[in-house]
Protein backbone atom coordinates (compact mmCIF):
# COMPACT_ATOMS: atom_id res chain seq x y z
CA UNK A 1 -19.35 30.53 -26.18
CA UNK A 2 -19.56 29.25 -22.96
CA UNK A 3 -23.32 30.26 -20.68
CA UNK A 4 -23.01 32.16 -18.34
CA UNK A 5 -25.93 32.48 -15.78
CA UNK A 6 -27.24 34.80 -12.84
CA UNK A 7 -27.32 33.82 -9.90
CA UNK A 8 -30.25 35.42 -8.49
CA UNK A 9 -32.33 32.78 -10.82
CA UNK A 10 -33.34 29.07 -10.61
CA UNK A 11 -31.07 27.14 -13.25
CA UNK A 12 -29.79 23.31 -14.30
CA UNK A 13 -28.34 21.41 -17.13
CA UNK A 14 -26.26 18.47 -17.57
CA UNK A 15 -22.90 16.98 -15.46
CA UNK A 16 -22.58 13.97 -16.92
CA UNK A 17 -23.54 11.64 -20.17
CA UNK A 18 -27.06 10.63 -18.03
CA UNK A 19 -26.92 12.83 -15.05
CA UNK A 20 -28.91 16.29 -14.70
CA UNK A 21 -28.20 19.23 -12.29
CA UNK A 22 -30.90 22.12 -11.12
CA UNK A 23 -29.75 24.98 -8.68
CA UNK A 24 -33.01 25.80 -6.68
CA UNK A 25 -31.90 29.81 -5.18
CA UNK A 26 -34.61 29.95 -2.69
CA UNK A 27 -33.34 26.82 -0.64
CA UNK A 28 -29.55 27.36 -2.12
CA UNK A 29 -29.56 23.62 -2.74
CA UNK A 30 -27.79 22.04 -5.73
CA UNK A 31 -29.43 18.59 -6.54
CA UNK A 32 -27.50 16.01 -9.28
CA UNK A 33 -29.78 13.13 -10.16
CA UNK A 34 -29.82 10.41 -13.03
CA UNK A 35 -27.32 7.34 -13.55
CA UNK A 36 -23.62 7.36 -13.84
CA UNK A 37 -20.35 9.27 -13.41
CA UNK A 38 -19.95 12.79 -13.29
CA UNK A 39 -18.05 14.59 -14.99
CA UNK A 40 -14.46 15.97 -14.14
CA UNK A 41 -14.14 19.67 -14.38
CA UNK A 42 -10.18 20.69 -14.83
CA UNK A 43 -10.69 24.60 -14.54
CA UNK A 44 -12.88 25.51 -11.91
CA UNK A 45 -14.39 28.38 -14.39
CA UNK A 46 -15.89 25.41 -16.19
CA UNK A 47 -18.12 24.21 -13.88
CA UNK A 48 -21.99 24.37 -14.20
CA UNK A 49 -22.81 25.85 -11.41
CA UNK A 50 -19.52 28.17 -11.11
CA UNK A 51 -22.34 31.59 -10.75
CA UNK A 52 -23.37 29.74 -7.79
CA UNK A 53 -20.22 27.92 -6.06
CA UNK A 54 -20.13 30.62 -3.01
CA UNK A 55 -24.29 30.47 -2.15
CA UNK A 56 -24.93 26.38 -2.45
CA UNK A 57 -25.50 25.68 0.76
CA UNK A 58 -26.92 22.01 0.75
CA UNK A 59 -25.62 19.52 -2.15
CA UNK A 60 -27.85 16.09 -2.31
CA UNK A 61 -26.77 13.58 -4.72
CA UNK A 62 -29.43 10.94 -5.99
CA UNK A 63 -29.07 7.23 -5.94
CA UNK A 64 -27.62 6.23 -9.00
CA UNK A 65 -24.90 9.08 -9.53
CA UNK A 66 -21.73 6.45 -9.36
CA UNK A 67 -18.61 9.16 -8.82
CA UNK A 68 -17.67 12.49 -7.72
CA UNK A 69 -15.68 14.60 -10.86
CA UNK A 70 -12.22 15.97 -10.59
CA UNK A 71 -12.82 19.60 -8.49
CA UNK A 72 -16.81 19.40 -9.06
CA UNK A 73 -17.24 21.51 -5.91
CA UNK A 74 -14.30 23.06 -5.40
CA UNK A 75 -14.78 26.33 -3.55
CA UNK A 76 -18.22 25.83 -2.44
CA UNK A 77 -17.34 28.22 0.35
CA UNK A 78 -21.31 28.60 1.57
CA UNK A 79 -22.00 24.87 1.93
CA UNK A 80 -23.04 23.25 5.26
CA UNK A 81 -24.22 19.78 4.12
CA UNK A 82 -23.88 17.39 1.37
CA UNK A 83 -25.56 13.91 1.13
CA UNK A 84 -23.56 11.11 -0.56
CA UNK A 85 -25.60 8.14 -1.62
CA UNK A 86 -23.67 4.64 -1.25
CA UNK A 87 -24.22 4.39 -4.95
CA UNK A 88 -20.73 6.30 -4.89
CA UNK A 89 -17.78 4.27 -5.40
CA UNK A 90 -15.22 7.22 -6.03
CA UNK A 91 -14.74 11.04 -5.03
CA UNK A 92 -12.38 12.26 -7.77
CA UNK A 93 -9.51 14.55 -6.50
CA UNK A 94 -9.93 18.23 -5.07
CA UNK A 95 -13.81 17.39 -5.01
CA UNK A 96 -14.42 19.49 -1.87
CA UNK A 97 -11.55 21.73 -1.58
CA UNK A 98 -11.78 24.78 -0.28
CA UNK A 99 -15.17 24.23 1.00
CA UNK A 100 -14.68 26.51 4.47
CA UNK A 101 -18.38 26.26 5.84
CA UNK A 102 -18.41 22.07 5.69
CA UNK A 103 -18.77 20.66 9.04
CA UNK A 104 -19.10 17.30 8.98
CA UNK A 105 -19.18 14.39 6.18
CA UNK A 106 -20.20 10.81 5.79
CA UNK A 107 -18.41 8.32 3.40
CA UNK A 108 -20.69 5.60 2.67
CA UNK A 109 -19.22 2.21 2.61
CA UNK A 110 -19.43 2.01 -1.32
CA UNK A 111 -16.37 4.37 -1.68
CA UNK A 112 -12.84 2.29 -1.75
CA UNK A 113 -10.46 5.33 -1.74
CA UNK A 114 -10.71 9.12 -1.17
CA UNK A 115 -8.49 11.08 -3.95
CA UNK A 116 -6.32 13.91 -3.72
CA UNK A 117 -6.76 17.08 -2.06
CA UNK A 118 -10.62 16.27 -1.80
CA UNK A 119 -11.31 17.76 1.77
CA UNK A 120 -7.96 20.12 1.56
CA UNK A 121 -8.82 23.62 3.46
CA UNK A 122 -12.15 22.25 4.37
CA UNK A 123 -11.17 24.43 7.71
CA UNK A 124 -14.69 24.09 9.68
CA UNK A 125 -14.47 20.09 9.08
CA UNK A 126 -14.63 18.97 12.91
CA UNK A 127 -15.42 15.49 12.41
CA UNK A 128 -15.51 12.68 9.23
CA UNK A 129 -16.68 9.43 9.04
CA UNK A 130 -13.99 6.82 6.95
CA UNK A 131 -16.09 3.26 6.07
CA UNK A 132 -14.30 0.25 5.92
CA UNK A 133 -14.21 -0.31 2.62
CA UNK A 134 -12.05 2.76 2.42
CA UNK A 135 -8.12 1.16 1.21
CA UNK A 136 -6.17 4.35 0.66
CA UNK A 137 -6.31 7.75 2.00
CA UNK A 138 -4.64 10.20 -0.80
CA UNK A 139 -2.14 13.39 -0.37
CA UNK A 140 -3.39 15.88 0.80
CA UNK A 141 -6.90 14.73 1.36
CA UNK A 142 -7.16 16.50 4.67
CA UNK A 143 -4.67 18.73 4.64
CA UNK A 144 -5.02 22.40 6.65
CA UNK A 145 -8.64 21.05 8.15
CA UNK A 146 -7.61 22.99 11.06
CA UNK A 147 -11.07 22.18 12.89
CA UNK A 148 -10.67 18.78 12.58
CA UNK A 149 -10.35 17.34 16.17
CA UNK A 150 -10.52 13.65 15.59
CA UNK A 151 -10.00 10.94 12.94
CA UNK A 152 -10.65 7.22 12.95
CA UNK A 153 -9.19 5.09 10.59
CA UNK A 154 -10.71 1.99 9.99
CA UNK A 155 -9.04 -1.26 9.56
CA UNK A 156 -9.07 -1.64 5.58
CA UNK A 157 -6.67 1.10 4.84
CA UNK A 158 -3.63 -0.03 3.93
CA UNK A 159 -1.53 3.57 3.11
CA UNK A 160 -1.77 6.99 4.09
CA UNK A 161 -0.63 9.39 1.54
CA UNK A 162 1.84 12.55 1.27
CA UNK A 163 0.18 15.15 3.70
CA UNK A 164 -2.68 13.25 3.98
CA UNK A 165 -3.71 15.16 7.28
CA UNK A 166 -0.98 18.19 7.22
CA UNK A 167 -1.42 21.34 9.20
CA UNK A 168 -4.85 19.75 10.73
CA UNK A 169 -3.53 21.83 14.37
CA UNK A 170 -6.99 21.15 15.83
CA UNK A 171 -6.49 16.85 16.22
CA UNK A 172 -5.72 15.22 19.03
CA UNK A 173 -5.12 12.17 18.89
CA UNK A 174 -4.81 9.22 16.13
CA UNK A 175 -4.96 5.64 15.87
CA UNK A 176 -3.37 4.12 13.36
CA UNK A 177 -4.79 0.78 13.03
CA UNK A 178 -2.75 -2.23 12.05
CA UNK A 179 -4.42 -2.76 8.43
CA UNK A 180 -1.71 0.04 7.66
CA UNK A 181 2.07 -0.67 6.22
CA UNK A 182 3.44 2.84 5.34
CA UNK A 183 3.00 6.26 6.62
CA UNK A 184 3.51 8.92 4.05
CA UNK A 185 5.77 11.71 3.94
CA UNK A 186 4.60 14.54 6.01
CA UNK A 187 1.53 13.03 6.35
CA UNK A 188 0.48 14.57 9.91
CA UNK A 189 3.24 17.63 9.77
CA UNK A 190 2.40 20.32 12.18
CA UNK A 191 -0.28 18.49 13.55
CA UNK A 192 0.61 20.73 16.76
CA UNK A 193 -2.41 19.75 18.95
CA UNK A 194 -1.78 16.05 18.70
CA UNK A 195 -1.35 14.97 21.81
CA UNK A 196 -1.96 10.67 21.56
CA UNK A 197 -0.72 8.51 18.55
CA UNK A 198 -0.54 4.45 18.52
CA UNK A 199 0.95 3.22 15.21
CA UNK A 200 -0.28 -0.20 14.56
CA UNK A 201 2.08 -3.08 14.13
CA UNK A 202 2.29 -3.31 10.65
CA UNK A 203 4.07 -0.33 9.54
CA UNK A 204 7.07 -0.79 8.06
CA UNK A 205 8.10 3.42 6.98
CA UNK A 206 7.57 6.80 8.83
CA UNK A 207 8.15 8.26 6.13
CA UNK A 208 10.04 11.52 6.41
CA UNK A 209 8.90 14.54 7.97
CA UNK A 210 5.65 12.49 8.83
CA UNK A 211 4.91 13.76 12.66
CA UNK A 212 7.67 16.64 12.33
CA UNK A 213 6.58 20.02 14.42
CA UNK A 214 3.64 17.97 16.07
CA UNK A 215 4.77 19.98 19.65
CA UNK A 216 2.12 17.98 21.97
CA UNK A 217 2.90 14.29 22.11
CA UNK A 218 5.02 13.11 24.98
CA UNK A 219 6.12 9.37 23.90
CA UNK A 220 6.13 7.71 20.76
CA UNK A 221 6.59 3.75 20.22
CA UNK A 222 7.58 2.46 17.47
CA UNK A 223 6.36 -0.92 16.44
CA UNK A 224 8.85 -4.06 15.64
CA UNK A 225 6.89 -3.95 12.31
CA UNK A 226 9.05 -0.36 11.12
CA UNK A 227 12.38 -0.78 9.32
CA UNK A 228 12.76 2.81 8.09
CA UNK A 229 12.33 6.09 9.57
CA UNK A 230 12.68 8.97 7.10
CA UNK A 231 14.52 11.59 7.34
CA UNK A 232 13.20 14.61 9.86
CA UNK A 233 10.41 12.28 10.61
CA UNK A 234 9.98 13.56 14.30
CA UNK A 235 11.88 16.71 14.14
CA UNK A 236 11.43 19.87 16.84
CA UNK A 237 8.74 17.88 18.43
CA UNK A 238 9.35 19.65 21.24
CA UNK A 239 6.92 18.08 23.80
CA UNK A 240 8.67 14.34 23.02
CA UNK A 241 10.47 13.11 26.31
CA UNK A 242 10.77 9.54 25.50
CA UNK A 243 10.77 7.50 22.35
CA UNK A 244 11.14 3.33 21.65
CA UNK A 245 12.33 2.46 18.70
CA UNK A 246 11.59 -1.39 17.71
CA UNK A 247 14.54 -4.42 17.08
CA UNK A 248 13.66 -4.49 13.27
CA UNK A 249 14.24 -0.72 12.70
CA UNK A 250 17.73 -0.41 10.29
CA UNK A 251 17.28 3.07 9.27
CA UNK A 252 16.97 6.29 11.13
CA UNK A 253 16.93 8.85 8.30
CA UNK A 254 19.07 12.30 8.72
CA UNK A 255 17.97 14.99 11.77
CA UNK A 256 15.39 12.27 12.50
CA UNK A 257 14.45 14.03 16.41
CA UNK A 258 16.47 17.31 15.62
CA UNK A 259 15.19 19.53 18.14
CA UNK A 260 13.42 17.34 20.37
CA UNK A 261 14.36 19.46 23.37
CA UNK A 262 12.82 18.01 26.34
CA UNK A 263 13.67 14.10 25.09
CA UNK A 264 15.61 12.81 28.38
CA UNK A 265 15.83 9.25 27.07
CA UNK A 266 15.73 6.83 23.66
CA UNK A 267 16.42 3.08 23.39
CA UNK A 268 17.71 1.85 20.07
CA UNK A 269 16.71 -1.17 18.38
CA UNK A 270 19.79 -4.13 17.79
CA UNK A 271 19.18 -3.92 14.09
CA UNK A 272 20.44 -0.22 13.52
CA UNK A 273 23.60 -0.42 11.69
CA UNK A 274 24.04 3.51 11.37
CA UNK A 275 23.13 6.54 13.36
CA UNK A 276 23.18 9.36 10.82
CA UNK A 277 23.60 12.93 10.21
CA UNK A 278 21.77 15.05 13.04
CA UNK A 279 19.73 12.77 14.27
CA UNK A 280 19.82 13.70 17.85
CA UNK A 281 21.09 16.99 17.32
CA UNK A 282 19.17 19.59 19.48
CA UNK A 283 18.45 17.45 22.11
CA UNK A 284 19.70 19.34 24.98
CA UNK A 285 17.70 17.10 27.17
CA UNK A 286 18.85 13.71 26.43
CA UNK A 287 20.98 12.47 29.50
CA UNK A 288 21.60 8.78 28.52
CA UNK A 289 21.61 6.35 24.90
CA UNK A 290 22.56 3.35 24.71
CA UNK A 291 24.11 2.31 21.33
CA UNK A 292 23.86 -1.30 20.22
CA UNK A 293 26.76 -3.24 19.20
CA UNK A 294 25.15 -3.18 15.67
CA UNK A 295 26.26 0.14 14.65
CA UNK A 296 29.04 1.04 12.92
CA UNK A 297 29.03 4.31 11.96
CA UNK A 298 27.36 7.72 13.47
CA UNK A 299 27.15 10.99 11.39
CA UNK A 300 27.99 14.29 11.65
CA UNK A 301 26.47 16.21 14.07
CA UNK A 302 24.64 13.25 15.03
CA UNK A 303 24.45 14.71 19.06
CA UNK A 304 25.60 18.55 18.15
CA UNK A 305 24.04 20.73 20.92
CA UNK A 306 23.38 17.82 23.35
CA UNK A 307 24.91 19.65 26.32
C-alpha cells in the first residue's frame, strides 16, 4: 500500500537508488542529496512528496544528484526558487510543469538538452538562463510561460523543438543565433508580444505554423540559409508590412502569410519554383510582387482577397 503522509509534519525517504529526500515544513524547503539519478515518476500521485507539491517553496539539489526524473516536480504550484547544481547533466521531461509561482531559473553549463514540457505553464517565469552547452531545446519546453519577456539562445543549440516557446505572449524579442538549422513547428505560435526576431543564417526550415498569430513584428528576413517554409508559418501576423525571402528558398508551404493584412510589399527569392495554395491570400495590403522567372505554377487562392 502506498504511504501516504501529512503535510503539516517534517518527512523524507528515498528518490533514487543512492539519493535521499527530507521535506522540512517550517522553511517549506524540499532538499534531495546523495549520488546519482533520480528517479522518474510517470503518475504524478506517485511522487514522494505528492502531500506537499502545492507548499514547497524552495527546492535545493546537492552536488552529486546527476538528473532531474520524468515530472519529479510537476505542479509545485508554491515554489519560488530551486537551485540546480552543475553536477546535472539532464532535466527529464515535464520536470517543472505547472510550477505557476517560479520566477526565474539557472541551467548550469553541465546540462546538454532541456526535455519536454519541462518549464510548460511555468506562467510567472520572466527570465531563464540557457548555458552553452545546451544542444537542443525540446517541445514544449516553454510553452504558455506567458511572463516570459526575454530569451537568449546561446550558440550551441542546434534545433528548437515543436512549441518549444508557444503561447509565451509576454516576449519580445528573439535571437536566433546561427548555431541553429531548423525551427520547429509552431515553435513561437502566438507569441503576440514579439515585436524583434533575427533568424541566424543557418536555418534551413520554418517549420509550419512556427511565428503564426505573432501580431507585433513588422519585418521578417529570411536568411539565404532557408529552403523550406512550412505551411501557415507566418499566418494572420497582422503587424507584418514587409518580408525578404532569401535566393535558396524553394518552398513556400500552403497559406504561408494568409492574413497578413497590413503587408504592402514581399520580394521572392529566384529559386521558388511554386507559389502555392493561399499563400498570400488575405493580404489586402500588398500593392506590388514580383514573381521570378523560376516559377511555374501558383495555387489556388494563392492572392484571394488581395483587393
Amino acid at each position: 500500500m502506498k504511504k501516504r503522509f501529512v503535510a503539516s509534519a517534517d518527512d523524507s525517504g528515498t528518490c533514487g537508488n543512492y539519493l535521499t529526500w527530507t521535506y522540512t515544513e517550517t522553511t517549506k524547503t524540499l532538499d534531495i542529496e546523495g549520488t546519482g539519478a533520480m528517479n522518474n515518476y510517470y503518475y504524478s500521485q506517485d511522487l514522494p512528496w505528492y502531500n506537499y507539491r502545492s507548499d514547497i517553496e524552495i527546492i535545493h539539489i546537492g552536488q552529486g544528484v546527476t538528473s532531474i526524473g520524468y515530472a519529479a516536480f510537476i505542479h509545485c504550484t508554491g515554489l519560488t526558487s530551486v537551485t540546480i547544481p552543475n553536477s546535472i547533466t539532464s532535466i527529464g521531461d515535464d520536470a517543472f510543469r505547472c510550477c505557476s509561482g517560479l520566477t526565474s531559473v539557472t541551467i548550469p553549463n553541465s546540462v546538454t538538452s532541456i526535455g519536454s514540457n519541462v518549464f510548460a505553464n511555468c506562467t510567472s517565469l520572466t527570465s531563464i538562463t540557457i548555458p552553452n552547452s545546451v544542444t537542443s531545446i525540446g517541445y514544449h519546453s516553454f510553452s504558455d510561460c506567458t511572463g516570459l519577456t526575454s530569451i537568449t539562445i546561446p550558440n550551441s543549440v542546434t534545433s528548437i523543438g515543436y512549441c518549444a516557446f508557444f503561447g509565451c505572449a509576454g516576449l519580445t524579442s528573439v535571437t536566433i543565433p546561427n548555431s541553429v538549422t531548423s525551427i520547429g513547428d509552431t515553435a513561437f505560435h502566438f507569441c503576440t508580444g514579439l515585436t524583434s526576431v533575427t533568424i541566424g543564417n543557418s536555418v534551413t526550415s520554418i517549420g509550419d505554423y512556427a511565428f503564426a498569430q505573432c501580431t507585433a513584428f513588422t519585418s521578417i528576413t529570411i536568411p539565404n540559409s532557408v529552403t523550406c517554409i512550412g505551411d501557415y508559418a507566418f499566418q494572420k501576423c497582422t503587424d507584418l508590412t514587409s518580408v525578404t525571402i532569401g535566393n535558396s528558398v524553394t518552398s513556400i508551404g500552403d497559406y504561408a502569410f494568409d492574413g497578413c493584412k497590413w503587408l504592402t510589399s514581399i520580394t521572392i527569392g529566384n529559386s521558388v519554383t511554386s507559389i502555392r495554395e493561399g499563400v498570400f491570400a488575405g493580404c489586402t495590403s500588398l500593392t506590388s510582387i514580383t514573381i521570378p522567372n523560376s516559377v511555374t505554377s501558383i495555387g489556388i487562392n494563392a492572392f484571394s482577397g488581395c483587393i
